[in-house]
N, C-alpha and C. Protein backbone atom coordinates (compact mmCIF):
# COMPACT_ATOMS: atom_id res chain seq x y z
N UNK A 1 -28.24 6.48 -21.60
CA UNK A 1 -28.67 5.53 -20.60
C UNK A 1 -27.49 5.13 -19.71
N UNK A 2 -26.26 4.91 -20.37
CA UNK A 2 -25.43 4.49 -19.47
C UNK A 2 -24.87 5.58 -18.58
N UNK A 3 -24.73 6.97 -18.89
CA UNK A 3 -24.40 8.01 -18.06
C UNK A 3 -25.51 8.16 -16.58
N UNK A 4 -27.13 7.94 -17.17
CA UNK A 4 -28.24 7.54 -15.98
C UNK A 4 -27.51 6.81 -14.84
N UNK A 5 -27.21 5.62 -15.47
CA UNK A 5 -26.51 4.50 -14.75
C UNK A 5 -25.43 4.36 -13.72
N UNK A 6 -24.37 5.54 -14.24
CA UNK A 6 -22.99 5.54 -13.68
C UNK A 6 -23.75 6.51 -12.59
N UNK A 7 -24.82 7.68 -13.08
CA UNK A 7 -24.88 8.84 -11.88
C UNK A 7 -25.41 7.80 -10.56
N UNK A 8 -26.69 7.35 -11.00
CA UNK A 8 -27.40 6.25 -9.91
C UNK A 8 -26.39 5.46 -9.20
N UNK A 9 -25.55 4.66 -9.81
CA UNK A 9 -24.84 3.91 -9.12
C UNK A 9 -23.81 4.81 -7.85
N UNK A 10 -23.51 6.11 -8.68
CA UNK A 10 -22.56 7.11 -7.86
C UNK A 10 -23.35 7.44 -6.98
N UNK A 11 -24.68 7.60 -6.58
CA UNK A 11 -25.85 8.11 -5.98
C UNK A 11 -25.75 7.09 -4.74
N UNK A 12 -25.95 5.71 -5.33
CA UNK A 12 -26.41 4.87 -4.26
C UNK A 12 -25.20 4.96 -3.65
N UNK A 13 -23.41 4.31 -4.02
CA UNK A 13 -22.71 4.29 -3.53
C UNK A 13 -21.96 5.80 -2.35
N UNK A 14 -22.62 7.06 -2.52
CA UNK A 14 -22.68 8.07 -1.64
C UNK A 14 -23.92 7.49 -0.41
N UNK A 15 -24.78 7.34 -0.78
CA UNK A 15 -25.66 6.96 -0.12
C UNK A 15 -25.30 5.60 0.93
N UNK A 16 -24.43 5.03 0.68
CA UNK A 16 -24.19 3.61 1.30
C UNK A 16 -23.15 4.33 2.37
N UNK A 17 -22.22 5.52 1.49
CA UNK A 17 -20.66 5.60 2.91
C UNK A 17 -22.16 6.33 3.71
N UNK A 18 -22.81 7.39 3.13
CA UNK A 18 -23.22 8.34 4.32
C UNK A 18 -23.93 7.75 5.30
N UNK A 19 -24.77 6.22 5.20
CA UNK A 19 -25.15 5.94 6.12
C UNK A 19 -24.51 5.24 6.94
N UNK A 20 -23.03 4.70 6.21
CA UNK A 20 -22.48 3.75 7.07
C UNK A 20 -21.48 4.70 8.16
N UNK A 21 -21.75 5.98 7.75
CA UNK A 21 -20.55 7.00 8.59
C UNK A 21 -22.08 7.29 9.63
N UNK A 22 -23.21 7.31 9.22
CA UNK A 22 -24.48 8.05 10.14
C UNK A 22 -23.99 6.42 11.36
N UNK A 23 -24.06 5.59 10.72
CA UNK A 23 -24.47 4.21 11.75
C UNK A 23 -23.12 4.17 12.73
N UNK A 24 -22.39 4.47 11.91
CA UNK A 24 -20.71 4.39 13.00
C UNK A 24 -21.00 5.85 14.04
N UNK A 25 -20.93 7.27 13.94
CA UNK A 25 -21.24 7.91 14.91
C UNK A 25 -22.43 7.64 15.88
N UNK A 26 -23.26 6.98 15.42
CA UNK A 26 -24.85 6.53 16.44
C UNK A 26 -24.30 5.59 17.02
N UNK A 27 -23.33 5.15 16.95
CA UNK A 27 -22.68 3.72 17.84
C UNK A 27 -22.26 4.65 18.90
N UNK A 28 -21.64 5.34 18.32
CA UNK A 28 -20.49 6.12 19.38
C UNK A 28 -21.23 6.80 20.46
N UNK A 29 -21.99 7.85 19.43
CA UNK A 29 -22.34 8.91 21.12
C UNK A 29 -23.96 8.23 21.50
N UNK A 30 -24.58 7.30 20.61
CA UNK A 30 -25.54 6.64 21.56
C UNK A 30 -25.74 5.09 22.08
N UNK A 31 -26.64 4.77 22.94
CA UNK A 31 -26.63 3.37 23.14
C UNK A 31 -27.72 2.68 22.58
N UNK A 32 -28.80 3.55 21.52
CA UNK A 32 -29.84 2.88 21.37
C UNK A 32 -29.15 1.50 19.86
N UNK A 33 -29.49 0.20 20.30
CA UNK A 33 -28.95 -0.47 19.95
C UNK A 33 -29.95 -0.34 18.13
N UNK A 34 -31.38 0.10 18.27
CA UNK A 34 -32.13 -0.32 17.28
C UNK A 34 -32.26 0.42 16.26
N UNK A 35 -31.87 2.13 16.97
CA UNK A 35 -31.12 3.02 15.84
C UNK A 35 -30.00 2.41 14.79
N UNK A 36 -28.74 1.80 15.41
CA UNK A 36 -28.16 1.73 14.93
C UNK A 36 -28.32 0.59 14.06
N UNK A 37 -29.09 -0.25 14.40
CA UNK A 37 -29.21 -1.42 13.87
C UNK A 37 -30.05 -1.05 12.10
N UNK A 38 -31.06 -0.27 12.70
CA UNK A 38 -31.71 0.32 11.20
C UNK A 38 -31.16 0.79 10.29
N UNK A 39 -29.79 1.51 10.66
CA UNK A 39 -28.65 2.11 10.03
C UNK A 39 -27.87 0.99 9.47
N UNK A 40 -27.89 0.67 9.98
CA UNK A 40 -26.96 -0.97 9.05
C UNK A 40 -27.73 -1.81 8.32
N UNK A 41 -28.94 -1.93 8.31
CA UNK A 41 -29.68 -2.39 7.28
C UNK A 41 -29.88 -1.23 6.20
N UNK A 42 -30.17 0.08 6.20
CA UNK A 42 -30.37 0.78 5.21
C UNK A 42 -29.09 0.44 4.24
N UNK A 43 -28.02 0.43 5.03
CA UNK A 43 -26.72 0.54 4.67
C UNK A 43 -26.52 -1.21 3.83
N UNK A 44 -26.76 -1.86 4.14
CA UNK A 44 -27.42 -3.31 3.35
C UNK A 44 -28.04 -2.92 1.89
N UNK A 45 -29.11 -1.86 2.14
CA UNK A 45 -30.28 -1.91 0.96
C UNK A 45 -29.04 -1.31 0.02
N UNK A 46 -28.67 -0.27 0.34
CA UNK A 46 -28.19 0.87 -0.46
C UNK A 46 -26.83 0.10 -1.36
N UNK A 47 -25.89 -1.01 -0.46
CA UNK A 47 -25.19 -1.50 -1.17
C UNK A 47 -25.80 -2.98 -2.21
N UNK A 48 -26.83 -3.67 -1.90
CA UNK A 48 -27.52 -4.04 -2.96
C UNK A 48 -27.89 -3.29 -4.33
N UNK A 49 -28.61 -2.27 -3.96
CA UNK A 49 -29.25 -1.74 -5.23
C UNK A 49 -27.77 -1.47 -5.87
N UNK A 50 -27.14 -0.79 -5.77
CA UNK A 50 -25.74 -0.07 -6.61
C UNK A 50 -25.19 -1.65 -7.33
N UNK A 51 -25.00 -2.69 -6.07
CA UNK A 51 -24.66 -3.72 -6.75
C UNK A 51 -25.75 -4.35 -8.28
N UNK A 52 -26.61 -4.02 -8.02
CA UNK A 52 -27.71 -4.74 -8.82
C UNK A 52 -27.59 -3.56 -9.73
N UNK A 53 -27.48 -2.43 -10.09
CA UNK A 53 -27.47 -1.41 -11.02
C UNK A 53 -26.29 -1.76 -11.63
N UNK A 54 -25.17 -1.81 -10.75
CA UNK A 54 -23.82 -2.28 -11.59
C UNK A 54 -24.22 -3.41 -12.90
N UNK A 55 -24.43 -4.77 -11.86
CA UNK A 55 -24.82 -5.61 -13.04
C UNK A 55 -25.69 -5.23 -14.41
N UNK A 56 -26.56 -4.46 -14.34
CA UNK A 56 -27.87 -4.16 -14.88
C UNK A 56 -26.70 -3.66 -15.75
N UNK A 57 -25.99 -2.49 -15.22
CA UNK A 57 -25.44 -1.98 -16.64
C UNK A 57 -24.17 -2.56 -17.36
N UNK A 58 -23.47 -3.64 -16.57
CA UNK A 58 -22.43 -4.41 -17.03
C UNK A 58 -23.02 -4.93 -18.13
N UNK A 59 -24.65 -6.07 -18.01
CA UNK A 59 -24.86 -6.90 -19.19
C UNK A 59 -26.15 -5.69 -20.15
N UNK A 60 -26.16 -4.74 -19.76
CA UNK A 60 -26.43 -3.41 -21.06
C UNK A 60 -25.34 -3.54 -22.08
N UNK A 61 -23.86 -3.19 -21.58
CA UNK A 61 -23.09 -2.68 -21.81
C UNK A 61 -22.47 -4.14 -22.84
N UNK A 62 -22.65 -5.05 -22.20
CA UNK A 62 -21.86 -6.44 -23.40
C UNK A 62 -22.63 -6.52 -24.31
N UNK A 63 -23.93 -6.50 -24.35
CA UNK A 63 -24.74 -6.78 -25.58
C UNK A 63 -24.99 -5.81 -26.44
């Protein structure tokens, strides 16, 4: 279970740079403000969940 844990968390935290590198080039070569804006909220979700998996498996892991 805890190996599940570390992959997911490694999952989300890939998932968080790649969108935050997708949202930084959509700044650059476009102007649509709402693209990018969606990109920075995904980029929100993705660093929640990892955070919330972290915990999940921090208090697995003490008890």
């Amino acid at each position: 279970m805890r190996t599940f844990f570390t992959i997911l968390i490694g999952l989300m935290m890939l998932g968080t740079l790649g969108v935050l590198v997708a949202g930084m080039i959509g700044m650059v070569r476009t102007s649509d403000p709402r693209r990018s804006n969606k990109l920075m909220q995904y980029r929100v979700i993705f660093q929640a969940a990892a955070l919330a998996l972290l915990a999940i498996m921090m208090m697995m892991l003490r008890g």
